[in-house]
C-alpha atoms as a PDB file:
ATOM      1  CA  UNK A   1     -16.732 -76.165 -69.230  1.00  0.00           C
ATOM      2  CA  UNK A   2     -15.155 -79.402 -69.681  1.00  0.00           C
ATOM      3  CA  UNK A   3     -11.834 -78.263 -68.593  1.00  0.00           C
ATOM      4  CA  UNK A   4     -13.677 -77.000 -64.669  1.00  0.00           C
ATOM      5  CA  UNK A   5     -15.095 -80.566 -64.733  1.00  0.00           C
ATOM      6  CA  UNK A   6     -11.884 -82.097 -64.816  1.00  0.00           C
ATOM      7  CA  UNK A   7     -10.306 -79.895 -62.372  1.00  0.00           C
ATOM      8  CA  UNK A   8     -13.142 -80.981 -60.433  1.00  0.00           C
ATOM      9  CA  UNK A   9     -13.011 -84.340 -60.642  1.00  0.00           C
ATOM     10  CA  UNK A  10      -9.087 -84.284 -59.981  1.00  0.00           C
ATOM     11  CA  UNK A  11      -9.606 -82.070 -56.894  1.00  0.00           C
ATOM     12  CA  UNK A  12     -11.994 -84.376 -55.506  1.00  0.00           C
ATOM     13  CA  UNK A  13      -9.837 -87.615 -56.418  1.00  0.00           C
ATOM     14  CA  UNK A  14      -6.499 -85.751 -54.434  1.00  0.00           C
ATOM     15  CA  UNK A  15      -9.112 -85.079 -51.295  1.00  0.00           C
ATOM     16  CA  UNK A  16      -9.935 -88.314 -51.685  1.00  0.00           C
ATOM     17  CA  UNK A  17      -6.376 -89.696 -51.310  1.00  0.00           C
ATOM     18  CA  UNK A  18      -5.675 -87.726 -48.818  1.00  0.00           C
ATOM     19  CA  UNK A  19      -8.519 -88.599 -46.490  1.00  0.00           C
ATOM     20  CA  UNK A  20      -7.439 -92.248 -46.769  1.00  0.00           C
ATOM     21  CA  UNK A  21      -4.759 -92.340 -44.304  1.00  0.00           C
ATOM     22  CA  UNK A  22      -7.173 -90.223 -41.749  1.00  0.00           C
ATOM     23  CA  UNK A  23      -9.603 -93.023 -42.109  1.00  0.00           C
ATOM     24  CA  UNK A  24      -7.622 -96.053 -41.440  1.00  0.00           C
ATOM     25  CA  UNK A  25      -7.157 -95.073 -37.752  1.00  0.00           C
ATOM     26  CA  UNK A  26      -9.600 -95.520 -35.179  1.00  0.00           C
ATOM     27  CA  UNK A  27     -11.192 -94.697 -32.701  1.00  0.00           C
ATOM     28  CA  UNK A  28     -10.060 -96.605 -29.077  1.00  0.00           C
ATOM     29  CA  UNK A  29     -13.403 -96.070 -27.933  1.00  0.00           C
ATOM     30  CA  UNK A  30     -14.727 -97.885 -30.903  1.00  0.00           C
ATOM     31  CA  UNK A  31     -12.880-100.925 -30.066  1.00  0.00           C
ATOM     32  CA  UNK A  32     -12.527-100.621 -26.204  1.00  0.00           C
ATOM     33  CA  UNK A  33     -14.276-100.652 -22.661  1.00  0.00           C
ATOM     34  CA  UNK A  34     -12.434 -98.370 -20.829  1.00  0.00           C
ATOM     35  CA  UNK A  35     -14.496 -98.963 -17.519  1.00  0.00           C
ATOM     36  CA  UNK A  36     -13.687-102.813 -17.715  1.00  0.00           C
ATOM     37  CA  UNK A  37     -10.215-103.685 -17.506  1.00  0.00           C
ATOM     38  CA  UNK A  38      -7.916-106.217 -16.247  1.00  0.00           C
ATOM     39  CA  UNK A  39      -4.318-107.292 -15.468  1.00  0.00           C
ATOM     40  CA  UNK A  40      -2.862-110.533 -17.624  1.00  0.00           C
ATOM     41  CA  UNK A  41      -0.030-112.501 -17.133  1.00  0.00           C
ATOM     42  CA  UNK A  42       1.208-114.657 -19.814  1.00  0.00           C
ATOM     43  CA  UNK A  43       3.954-115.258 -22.358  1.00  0.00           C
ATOM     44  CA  UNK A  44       5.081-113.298 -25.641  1.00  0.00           C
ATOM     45  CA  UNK A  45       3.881-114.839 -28.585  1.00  0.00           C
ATOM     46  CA  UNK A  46       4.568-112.025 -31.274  1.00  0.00           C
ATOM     47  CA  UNK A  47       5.635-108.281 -31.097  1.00  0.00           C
ATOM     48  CA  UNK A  48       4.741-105.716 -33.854  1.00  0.00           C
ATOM     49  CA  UNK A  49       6.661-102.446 -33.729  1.00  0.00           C
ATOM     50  CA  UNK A  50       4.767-100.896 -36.530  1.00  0.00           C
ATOM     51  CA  UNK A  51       2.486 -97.638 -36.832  1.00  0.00           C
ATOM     52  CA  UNK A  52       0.321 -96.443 -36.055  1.00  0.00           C
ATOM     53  CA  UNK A  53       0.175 -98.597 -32.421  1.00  0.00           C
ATOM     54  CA  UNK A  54       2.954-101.292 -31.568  1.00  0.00           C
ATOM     55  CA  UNK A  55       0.839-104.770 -30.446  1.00  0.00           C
ATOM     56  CA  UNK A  56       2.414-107.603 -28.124  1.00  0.00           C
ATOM     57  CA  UNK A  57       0.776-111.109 -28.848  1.00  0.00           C
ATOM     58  CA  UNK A  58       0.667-113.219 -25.592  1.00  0.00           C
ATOM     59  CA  UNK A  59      -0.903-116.583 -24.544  1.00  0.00           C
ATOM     60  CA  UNK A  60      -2.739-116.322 -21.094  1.00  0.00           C
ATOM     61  CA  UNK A  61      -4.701-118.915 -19.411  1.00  0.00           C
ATOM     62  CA  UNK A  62      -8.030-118.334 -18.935  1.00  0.00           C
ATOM     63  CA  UNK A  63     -10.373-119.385 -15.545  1.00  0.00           C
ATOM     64  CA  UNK A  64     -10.594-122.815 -16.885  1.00  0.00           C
ATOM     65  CA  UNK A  65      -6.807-123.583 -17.533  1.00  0.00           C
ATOM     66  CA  UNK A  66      -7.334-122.895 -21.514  1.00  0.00           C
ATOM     67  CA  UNK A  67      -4.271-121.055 -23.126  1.00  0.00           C
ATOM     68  CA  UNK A  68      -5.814-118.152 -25.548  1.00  0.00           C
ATOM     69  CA  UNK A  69      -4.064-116.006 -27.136  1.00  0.00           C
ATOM     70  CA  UNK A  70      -4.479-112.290 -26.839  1.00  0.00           C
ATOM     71  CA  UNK A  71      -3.432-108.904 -28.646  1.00  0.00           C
ATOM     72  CA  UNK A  72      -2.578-105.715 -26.531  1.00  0.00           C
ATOM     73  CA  UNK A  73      -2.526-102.881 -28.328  1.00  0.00           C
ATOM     74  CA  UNK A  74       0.318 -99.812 -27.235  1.00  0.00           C
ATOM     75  CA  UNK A  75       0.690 -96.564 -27.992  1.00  0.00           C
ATOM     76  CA  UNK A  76       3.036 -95.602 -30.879  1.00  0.00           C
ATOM     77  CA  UNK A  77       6.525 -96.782 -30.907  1.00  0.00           C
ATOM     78  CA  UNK A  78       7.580 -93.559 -30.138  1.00  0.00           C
ATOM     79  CA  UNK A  79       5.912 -92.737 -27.182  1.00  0.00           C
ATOM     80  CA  UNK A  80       7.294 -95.970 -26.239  1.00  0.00           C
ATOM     81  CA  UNK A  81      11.112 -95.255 -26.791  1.00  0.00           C
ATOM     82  CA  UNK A  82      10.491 -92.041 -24.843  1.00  0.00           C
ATOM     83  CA  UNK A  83       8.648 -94.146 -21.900  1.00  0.00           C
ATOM     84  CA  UNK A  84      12.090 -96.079 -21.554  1.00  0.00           C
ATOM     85  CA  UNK A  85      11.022 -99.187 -24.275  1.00  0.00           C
ATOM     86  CA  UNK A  86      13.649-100.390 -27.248  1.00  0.00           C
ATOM     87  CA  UNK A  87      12.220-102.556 -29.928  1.00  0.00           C
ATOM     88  CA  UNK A  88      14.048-105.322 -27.910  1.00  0.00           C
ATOM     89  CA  UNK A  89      12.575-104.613 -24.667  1.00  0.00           C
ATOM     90  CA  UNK A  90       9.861-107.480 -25.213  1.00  0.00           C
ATOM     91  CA  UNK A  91      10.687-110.507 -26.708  1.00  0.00           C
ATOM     92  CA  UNK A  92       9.158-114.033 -28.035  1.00  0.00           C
ATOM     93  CA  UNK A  93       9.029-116.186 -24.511  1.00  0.00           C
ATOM     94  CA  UNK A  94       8.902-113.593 -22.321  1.00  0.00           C
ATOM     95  CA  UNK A  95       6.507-113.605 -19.242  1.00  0.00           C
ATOM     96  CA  UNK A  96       4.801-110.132 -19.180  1.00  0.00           C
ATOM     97  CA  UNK A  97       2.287-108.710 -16.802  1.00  0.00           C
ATOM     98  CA  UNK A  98      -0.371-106.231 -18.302  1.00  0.00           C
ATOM     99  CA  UNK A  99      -2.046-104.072 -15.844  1.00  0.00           C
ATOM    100  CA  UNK A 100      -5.153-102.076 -15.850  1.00  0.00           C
ATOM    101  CA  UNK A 101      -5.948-102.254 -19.982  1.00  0.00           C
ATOM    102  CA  UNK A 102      -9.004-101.659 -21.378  1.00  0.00           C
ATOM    103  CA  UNK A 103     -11.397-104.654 -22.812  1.00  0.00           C
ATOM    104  CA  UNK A 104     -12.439-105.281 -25.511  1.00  0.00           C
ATOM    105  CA  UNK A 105     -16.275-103.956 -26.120  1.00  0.00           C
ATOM    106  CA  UNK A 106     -16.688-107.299 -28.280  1.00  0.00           C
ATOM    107  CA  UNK A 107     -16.494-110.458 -25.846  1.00  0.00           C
ATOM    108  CA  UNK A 108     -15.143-112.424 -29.333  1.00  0.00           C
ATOM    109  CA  UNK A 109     -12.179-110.237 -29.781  1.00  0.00           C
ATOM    110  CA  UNK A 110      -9.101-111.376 -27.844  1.00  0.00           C
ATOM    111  CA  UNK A 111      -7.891-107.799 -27.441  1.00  0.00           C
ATOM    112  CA  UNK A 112      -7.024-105.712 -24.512  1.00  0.00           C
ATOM    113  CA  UNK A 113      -5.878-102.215 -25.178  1.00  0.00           C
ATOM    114  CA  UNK A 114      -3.631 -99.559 -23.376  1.00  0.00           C
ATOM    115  CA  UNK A 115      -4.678 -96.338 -21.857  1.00  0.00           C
ATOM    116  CA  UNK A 116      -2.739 -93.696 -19.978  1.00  0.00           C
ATOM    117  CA  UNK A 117      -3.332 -95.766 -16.443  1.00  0.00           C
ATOM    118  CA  UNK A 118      -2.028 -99.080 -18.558  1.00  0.00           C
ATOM    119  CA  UNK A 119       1.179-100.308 -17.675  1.00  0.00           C
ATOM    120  CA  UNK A 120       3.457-103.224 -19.194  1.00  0.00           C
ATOM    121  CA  UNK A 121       5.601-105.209 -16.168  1.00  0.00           C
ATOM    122  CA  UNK A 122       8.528-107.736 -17.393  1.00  0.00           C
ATOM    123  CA  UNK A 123       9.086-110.432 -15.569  1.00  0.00           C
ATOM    124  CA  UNK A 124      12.324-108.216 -13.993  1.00  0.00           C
ATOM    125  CA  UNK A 125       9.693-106.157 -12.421  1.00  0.00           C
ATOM    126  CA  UNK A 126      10.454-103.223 -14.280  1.00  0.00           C
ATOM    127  CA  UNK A 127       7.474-101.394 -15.336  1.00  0.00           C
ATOM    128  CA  UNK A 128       6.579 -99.537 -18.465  1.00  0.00           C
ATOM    129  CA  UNK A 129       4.198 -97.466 -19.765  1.00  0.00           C
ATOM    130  CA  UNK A 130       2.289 -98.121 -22.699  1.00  0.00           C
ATOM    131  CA  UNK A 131       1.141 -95.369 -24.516  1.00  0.00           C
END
């Protein structure tokens, strides 16, 4: 008997472990408005080319001529590299156009967030998808 309830309790511990990783994702409509969006033009403050999303920090001014920072949040990095992106394609300083992302559902959160219609422009013009 004691031997099933440590079985037990190790089977449950491994599901446990497992599920972990499942849970620290999340859900974009969670986080984002998809029926609100908007197009941002500022400067590169930070890029992360991490999983499971790669995020591009930029400063934008806002209606009243305030600089604010805000994080966009891609698609993996590599659906990026097969959209046409290199870790490199973005850097710190550039001036980057954001079209068409998604809102944040909380006003307080400076974060804007990519969907299939989102698109990325460099200041080149060249334009790049973002998920």
């Amino acid at each position: 008997m004691r031997v099933n309830a440590i079985v037990t309790l190790i089977g449950l511990g491994l599901m446990l472990v497992a599920a972990k990783p499942a849970a620290a994702h999340h859900s974009f409509e969670a986080e984002y408005d998809g029926s609100k969006t908007a197009t941002l033009t500022g400067f590169v403050t930070k890029v992360d080319w991490v999983n499971p999303h790669a995020y591009i920090f930029f400063n934008v001014k806002d209606e009243s001529g305030m600089t604010k920072e805000l994080r966009f949040e891609l698609g993996p990095p590599y659906a990026l590299t097969r959209g046409g992106w290199k870790r490199d394609t973005v850097k710190i300083g550039d001036k980057i156009t954001v079209e068409n992302a998604a809102v944040a559902k909380d006003a307080k959160n400076a974060w804007v967030g990519a969907m299939q219609t989102t698109s990325l422009i460099t200041e080149s013009g060249q334009k790049l998808p973002t998920r």
